[in-house]
N, C-alpha and C. Protein backbone atom coordinates (compact mmCIF):
# COMPACT_ATOMS: atom_id res chain seq x y z
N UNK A 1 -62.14 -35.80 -111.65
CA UNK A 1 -61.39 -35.70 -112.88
C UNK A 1 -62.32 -35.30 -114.01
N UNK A 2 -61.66 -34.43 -114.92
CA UNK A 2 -62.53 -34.22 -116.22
C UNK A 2 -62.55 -35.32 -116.87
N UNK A 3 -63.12 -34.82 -118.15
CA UNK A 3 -63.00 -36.58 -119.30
C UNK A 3 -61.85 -37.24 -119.47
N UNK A 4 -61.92 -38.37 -118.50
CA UNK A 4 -60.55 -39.41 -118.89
C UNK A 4 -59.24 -39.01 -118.17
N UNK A 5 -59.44 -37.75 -117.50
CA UNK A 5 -58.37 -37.15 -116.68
C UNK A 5 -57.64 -35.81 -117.72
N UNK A 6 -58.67 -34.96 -118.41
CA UNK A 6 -58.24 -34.64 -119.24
C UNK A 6 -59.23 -33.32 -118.69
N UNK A 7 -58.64 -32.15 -118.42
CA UNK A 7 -59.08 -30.90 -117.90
C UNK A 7 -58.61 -29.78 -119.18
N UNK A 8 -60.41 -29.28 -119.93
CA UNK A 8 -60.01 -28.44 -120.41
C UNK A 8 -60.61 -27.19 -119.77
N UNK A 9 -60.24 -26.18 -120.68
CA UNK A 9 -61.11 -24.71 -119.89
C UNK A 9 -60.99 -23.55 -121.31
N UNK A 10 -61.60 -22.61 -121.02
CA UNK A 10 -61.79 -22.01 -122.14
C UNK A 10 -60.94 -21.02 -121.97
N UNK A 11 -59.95 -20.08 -123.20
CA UNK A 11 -59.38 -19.24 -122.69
C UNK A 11 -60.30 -17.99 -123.70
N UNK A 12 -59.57 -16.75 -123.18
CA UNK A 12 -60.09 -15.39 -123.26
C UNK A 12 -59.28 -14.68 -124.27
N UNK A 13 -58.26 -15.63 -125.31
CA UNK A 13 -57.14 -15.14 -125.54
C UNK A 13 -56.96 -16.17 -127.06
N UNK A 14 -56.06 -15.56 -127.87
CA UNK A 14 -56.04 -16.42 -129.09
C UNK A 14 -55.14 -17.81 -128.57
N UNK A 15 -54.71 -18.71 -129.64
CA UNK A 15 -53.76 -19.41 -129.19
C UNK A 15 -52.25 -19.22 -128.98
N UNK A 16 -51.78 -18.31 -129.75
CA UNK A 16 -50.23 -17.79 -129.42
C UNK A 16 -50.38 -17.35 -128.13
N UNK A 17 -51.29 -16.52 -128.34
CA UNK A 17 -51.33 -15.30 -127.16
C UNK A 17 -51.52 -15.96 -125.21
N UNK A 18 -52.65 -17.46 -125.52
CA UNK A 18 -52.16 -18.23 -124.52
C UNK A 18 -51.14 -19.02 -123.85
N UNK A 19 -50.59 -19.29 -125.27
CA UNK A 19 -49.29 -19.92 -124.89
C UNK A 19 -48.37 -18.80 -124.14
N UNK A 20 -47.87 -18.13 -124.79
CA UNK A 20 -47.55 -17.33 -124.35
C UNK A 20 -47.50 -16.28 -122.68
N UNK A 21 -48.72 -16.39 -122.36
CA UNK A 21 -49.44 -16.48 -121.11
C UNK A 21 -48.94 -17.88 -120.17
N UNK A 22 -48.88 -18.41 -121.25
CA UNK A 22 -48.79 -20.02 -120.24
C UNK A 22 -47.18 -20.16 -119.26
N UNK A 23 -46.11 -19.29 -120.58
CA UNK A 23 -45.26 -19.22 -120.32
C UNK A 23 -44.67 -18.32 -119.38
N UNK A 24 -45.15 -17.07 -119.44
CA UNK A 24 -45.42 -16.19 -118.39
C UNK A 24 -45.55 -16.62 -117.30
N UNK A 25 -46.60 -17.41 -116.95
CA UNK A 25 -46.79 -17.99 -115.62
C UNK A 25 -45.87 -19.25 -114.97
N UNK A 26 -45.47 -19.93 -115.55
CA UNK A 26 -44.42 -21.30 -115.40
C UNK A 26 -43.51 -20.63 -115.08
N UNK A 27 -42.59 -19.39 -115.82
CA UNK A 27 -41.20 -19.19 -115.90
C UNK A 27 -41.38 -18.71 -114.27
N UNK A 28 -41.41 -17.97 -114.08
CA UNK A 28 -41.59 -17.33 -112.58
C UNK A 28 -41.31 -18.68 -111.37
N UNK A 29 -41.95 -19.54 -111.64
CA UNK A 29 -42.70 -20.83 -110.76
C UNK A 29 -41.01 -21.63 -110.63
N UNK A 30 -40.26 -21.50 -111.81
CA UNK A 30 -39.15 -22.34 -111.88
C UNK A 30 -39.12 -23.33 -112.48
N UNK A 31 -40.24 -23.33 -113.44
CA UNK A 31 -40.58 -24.57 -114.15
C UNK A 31 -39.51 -24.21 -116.08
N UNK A 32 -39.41 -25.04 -116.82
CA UNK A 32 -38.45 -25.05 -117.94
C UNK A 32 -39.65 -25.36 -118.90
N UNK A 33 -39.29 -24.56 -119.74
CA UNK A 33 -40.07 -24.85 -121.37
C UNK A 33 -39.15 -25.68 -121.84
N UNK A 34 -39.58 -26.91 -122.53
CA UNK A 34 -38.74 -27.93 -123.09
C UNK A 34 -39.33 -27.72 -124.48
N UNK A 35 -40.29 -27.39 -124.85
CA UNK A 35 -40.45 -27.39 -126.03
C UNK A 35 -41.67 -26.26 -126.76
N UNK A 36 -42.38 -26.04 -128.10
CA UNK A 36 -43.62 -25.52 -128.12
C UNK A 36 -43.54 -26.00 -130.04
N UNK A 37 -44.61 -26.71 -129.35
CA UNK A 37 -44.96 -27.67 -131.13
C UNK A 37 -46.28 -26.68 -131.13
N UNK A 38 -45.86 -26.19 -132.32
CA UNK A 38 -46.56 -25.71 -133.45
C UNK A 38 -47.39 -26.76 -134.47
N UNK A 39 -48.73 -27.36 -133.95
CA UNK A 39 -49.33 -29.01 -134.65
C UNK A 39 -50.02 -27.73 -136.49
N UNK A 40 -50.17 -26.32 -135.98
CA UNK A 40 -50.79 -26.03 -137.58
C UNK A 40 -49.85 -25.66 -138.52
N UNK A 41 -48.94 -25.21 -137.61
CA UNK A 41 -48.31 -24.88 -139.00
C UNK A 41 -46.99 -26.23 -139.77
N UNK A 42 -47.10 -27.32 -138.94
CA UNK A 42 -46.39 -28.42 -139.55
C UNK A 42 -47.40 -28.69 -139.96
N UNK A 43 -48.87 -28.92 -139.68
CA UNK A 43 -50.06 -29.16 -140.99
C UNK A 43 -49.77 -28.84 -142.84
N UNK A 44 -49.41 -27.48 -142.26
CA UNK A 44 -49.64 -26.60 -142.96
C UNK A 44 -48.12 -26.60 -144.11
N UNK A 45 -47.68 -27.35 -143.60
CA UNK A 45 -46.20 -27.70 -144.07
C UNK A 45 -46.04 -28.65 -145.55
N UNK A 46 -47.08 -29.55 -144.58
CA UNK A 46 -47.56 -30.92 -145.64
C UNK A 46 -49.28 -31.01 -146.81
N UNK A 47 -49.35 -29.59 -146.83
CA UNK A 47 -50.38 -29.43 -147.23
C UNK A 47 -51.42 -29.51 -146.45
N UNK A 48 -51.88 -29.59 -145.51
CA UNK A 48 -52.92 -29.83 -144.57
C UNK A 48 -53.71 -28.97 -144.02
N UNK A 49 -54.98 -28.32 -143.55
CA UNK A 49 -55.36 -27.77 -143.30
C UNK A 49 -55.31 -27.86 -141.72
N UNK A 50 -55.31 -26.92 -140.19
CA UNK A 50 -55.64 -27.30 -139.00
C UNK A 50 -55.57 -26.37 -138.15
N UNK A 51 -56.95 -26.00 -137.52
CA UNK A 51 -57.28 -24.51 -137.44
C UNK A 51 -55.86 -24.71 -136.07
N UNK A 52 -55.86 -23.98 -135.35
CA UNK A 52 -54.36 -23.03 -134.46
C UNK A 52 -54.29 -24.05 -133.43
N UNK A 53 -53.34 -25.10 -133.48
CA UNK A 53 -52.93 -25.83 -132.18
C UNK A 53 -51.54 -25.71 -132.19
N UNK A 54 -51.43 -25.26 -130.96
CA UNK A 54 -49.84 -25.73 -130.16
C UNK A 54 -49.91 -26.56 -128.78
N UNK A 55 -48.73 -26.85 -128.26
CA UNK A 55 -48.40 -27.74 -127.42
C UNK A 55 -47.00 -26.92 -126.94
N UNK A 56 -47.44 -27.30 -125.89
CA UNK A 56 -46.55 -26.51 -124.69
C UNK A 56 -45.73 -27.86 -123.98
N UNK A 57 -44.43 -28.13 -123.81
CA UNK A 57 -43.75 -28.95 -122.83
C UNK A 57 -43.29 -28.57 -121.88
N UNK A 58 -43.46 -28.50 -120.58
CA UNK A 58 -42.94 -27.38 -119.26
C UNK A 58 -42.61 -28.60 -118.37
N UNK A 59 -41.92 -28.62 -117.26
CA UNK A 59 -42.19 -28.77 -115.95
C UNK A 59 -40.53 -28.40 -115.42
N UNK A 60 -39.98 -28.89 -113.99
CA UNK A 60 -39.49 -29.22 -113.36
C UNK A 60 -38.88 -30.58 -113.20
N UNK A 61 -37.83 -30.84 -113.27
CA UNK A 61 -37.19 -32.25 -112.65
C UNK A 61 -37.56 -32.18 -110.91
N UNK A 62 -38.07 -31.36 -110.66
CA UNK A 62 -38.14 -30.97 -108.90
C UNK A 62 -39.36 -32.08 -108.85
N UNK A 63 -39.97 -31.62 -109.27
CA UNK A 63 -41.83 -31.59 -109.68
C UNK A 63 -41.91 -33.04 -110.16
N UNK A 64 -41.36 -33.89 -111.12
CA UNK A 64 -41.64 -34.99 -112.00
C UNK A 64 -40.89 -36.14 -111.56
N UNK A 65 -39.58 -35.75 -110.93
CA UNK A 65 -38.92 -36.96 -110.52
C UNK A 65 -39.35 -37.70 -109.26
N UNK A 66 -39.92 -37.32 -108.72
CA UNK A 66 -40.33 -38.40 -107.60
C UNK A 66 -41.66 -39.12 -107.67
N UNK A 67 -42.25 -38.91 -109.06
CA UNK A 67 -43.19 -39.65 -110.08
C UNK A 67 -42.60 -41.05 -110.77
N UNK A 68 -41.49 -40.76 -111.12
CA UNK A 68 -40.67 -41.59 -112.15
C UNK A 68 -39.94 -42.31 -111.29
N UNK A 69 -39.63 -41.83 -109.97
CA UNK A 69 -38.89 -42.96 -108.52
C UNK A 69 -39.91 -43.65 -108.09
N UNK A 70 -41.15 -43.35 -108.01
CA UNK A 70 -42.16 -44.13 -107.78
C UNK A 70 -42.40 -45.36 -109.06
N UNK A 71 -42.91 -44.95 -110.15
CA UNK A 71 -42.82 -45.98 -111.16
C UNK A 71 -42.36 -45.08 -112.16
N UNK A 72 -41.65 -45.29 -113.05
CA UNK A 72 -40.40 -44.91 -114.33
C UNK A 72 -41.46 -44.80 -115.35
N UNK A 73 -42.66 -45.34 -115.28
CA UNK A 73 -43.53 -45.83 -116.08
C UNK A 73 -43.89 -44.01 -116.60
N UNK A 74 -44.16 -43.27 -114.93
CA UNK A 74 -44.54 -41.82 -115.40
C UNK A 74 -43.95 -41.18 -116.50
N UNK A 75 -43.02 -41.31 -116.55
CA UNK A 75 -42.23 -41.02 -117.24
C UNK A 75 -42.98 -40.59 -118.74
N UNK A 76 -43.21 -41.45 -119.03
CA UNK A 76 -43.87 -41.23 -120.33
C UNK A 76 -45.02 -40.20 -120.50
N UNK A 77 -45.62 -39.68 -119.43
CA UNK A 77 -46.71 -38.36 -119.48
C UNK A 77 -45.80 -37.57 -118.69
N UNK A 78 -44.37 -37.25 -118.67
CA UNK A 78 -43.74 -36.15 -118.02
C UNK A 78 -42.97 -35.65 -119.01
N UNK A 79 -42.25 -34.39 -119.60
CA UNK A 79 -42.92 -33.36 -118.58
C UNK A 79 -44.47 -32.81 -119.09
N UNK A 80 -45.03 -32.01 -118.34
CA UNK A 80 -46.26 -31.90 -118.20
C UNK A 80 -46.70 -31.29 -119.96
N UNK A 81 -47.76 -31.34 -120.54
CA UNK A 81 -48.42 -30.96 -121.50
C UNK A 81 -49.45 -29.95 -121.47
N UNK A 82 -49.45 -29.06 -122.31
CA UNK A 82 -50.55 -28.07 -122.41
C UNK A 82 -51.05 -27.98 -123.93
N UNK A 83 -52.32 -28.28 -124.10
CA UNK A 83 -52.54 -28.08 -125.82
C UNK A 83 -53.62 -27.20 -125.87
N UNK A 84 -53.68 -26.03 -126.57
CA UNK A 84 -54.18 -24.76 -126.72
C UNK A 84 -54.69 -25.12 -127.84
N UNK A 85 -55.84 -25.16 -128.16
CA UNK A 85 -56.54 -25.17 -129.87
C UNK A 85 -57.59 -24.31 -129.49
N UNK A 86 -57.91 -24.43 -130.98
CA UNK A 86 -59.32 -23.34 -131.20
C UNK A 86 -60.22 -24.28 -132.12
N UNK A 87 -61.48 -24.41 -131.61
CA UNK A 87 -62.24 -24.95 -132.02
C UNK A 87 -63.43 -24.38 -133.46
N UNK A 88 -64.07 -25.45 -134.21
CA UNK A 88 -64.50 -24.85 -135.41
C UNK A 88 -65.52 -23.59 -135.33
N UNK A 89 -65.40 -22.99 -134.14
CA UNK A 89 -66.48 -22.02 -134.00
C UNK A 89 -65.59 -20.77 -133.60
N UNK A 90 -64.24 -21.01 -133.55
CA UNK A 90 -63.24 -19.87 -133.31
C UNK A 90 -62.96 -19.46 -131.36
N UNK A 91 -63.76 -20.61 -131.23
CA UNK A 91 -63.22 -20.82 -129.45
C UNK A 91 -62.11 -21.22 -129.06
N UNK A 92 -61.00 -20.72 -128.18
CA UNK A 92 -59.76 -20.99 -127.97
C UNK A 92 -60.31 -22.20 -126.53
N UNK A 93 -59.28 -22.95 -126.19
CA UNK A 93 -59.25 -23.73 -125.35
C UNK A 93 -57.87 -24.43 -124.76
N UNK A 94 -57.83 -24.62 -123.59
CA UNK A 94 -56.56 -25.41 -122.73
C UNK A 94 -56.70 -26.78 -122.68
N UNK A 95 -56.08 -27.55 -122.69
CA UNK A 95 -56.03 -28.79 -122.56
C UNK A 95 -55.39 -29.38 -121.38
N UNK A 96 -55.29 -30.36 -120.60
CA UNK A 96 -54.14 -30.66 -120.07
C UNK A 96 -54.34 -32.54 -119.36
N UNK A 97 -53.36 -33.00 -119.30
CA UNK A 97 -54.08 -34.07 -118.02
C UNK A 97 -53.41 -34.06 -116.49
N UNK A 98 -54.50 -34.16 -116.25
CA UNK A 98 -54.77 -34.03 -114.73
C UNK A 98 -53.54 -34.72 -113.96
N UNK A 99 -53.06 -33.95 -112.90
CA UNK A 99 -51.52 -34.85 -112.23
C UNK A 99 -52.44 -36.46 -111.90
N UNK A 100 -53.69 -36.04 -110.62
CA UNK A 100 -54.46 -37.54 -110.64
C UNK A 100 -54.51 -38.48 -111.57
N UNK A 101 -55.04 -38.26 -112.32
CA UNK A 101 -55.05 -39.15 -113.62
C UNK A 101 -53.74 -39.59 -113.71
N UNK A 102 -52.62 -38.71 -114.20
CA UNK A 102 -51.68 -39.24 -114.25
C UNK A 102 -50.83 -40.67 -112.74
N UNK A 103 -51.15 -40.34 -111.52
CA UNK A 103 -50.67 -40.76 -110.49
C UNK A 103 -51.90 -42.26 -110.63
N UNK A 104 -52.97 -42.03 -111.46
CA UNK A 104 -54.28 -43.14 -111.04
C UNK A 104 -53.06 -44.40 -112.32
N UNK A 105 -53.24 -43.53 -113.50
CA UNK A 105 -52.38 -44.59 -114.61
C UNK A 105 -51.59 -45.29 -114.36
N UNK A 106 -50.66 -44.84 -113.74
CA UNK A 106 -49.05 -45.27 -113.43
C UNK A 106 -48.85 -46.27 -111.99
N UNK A 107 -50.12 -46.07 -111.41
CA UNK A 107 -50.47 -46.81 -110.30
C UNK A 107 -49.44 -46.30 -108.98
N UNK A 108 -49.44 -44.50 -108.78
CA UNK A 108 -48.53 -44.11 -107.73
C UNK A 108 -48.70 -44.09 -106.67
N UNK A 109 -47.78 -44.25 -105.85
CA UNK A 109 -48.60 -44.24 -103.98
C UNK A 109 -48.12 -43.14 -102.86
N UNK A 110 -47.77 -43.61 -101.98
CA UNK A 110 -47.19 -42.54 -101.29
C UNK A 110 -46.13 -41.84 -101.21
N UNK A 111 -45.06 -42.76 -101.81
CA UNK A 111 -43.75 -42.11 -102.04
C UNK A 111 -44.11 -40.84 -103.10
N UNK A 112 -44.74 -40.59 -104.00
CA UNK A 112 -44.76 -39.44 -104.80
C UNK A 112 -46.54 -38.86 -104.54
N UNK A 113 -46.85 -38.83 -103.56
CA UNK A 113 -48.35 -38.12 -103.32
C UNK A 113 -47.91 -36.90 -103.01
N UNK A 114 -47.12 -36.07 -102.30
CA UNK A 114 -46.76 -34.76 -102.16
C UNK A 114 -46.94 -34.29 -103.75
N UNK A 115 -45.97 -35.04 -104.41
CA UNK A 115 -45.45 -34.04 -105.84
C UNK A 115 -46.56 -34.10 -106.61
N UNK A 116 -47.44 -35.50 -106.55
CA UNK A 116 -48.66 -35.41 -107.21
C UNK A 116 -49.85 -33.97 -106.67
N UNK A 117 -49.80 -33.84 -105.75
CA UNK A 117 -50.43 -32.88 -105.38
C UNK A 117 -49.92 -31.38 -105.88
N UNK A 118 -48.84 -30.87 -105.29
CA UNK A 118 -48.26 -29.78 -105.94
C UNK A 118 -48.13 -29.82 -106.96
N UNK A 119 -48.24 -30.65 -107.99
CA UNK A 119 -48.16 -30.75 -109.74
C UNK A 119 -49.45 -30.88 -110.05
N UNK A 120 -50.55 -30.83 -109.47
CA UNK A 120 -52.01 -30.50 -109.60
C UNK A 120 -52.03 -29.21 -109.18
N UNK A 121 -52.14 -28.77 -108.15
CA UNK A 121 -51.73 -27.26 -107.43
C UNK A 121 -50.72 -26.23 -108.68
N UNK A 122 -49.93 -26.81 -109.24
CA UNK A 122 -49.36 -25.55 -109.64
C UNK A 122 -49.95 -25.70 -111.68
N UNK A 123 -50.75 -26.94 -112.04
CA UNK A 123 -51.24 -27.20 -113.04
C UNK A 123 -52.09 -25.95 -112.97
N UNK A 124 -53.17 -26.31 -111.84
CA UNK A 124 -54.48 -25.06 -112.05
C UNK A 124 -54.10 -24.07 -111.75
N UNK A 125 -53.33 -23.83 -110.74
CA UNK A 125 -52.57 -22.14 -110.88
C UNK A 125 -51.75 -21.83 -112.59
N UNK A 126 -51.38 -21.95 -112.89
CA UNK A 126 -50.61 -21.62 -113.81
C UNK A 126 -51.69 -21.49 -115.53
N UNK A 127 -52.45 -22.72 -115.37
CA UNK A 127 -53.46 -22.67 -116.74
C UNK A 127 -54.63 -21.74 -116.33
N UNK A 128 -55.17 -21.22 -114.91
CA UNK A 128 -55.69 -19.88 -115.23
C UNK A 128 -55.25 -18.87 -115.68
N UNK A 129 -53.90 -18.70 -114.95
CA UNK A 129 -53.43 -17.63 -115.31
C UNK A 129 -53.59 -17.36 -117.06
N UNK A 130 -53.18 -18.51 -117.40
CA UNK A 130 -53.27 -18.30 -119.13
C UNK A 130 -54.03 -18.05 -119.87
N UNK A 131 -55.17 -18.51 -119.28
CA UNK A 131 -56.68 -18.10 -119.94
C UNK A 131 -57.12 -17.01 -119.51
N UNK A 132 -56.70 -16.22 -117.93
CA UNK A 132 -57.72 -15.45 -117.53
C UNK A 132 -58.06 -14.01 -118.21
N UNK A 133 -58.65 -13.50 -118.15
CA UNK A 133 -59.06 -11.84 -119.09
C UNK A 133 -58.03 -11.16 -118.20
């Protein structure tokens, strides 16, 4: 696991332009955009300064529910998260947490180890795609 279960990677691409990418790759997969928070420009709303973050909400009920039949608890880190910022040096970056991490938190076992796996499997497929050149 990365830090804390928290996998970032660098992208090749601004932050719209990854998101965007991000979405590209999910829609195909069968996965649903539930949401895309815009964190600068509600900054930017309230007077605030905050260089380019968004947040991506995606997954599957295919994918997440046999997380939440295991313990309901998942629930609360589903559906999956992606946070795209750019750092003070003008470096773009992915964010995400790790399905493990998530399955280590929630204390999941075998009834949802398949989906934990394929929801790791289609995590790193899908967040290269977003970053890659």
């Amino acid at each position: 696991m990365g830090d804390n279960g928290l996998t970032t990677i660098a992208s090749a691409h601004s932050v719209p332009e990854t998101i965007d990418r991000l979405v590209a790759a999910i829609t195909p997969l069968g996965m649903n955009v539930f949401a895309r928070i815009d964190h600068a420009d509600g900054a930017a709303k309230v007077g605030m300064p905050l260089r380019p973050t968004q947040l991506l909400l995606f997954g599957n009920p295919k994918g997440g529910t046999p997380l939440m039949q295991d313990r309901q608890t998942a629930g609360i880190d589903l559906p999956l998260k992606a946070l795209v910022w750019e750092d003070a040096g003008g470096k773009v970056w992915l964010s995400y947490n790790e399905a493990s991490w998530i399955a280590q938190r929630h204390g999941l076992g075998a009834a949802s180890a398949a989906a934990v796996t394929a929801i790791a499997a289609g995590l790193e497929k899908v967040t290269k795609a977003a970053v890659a050149k």
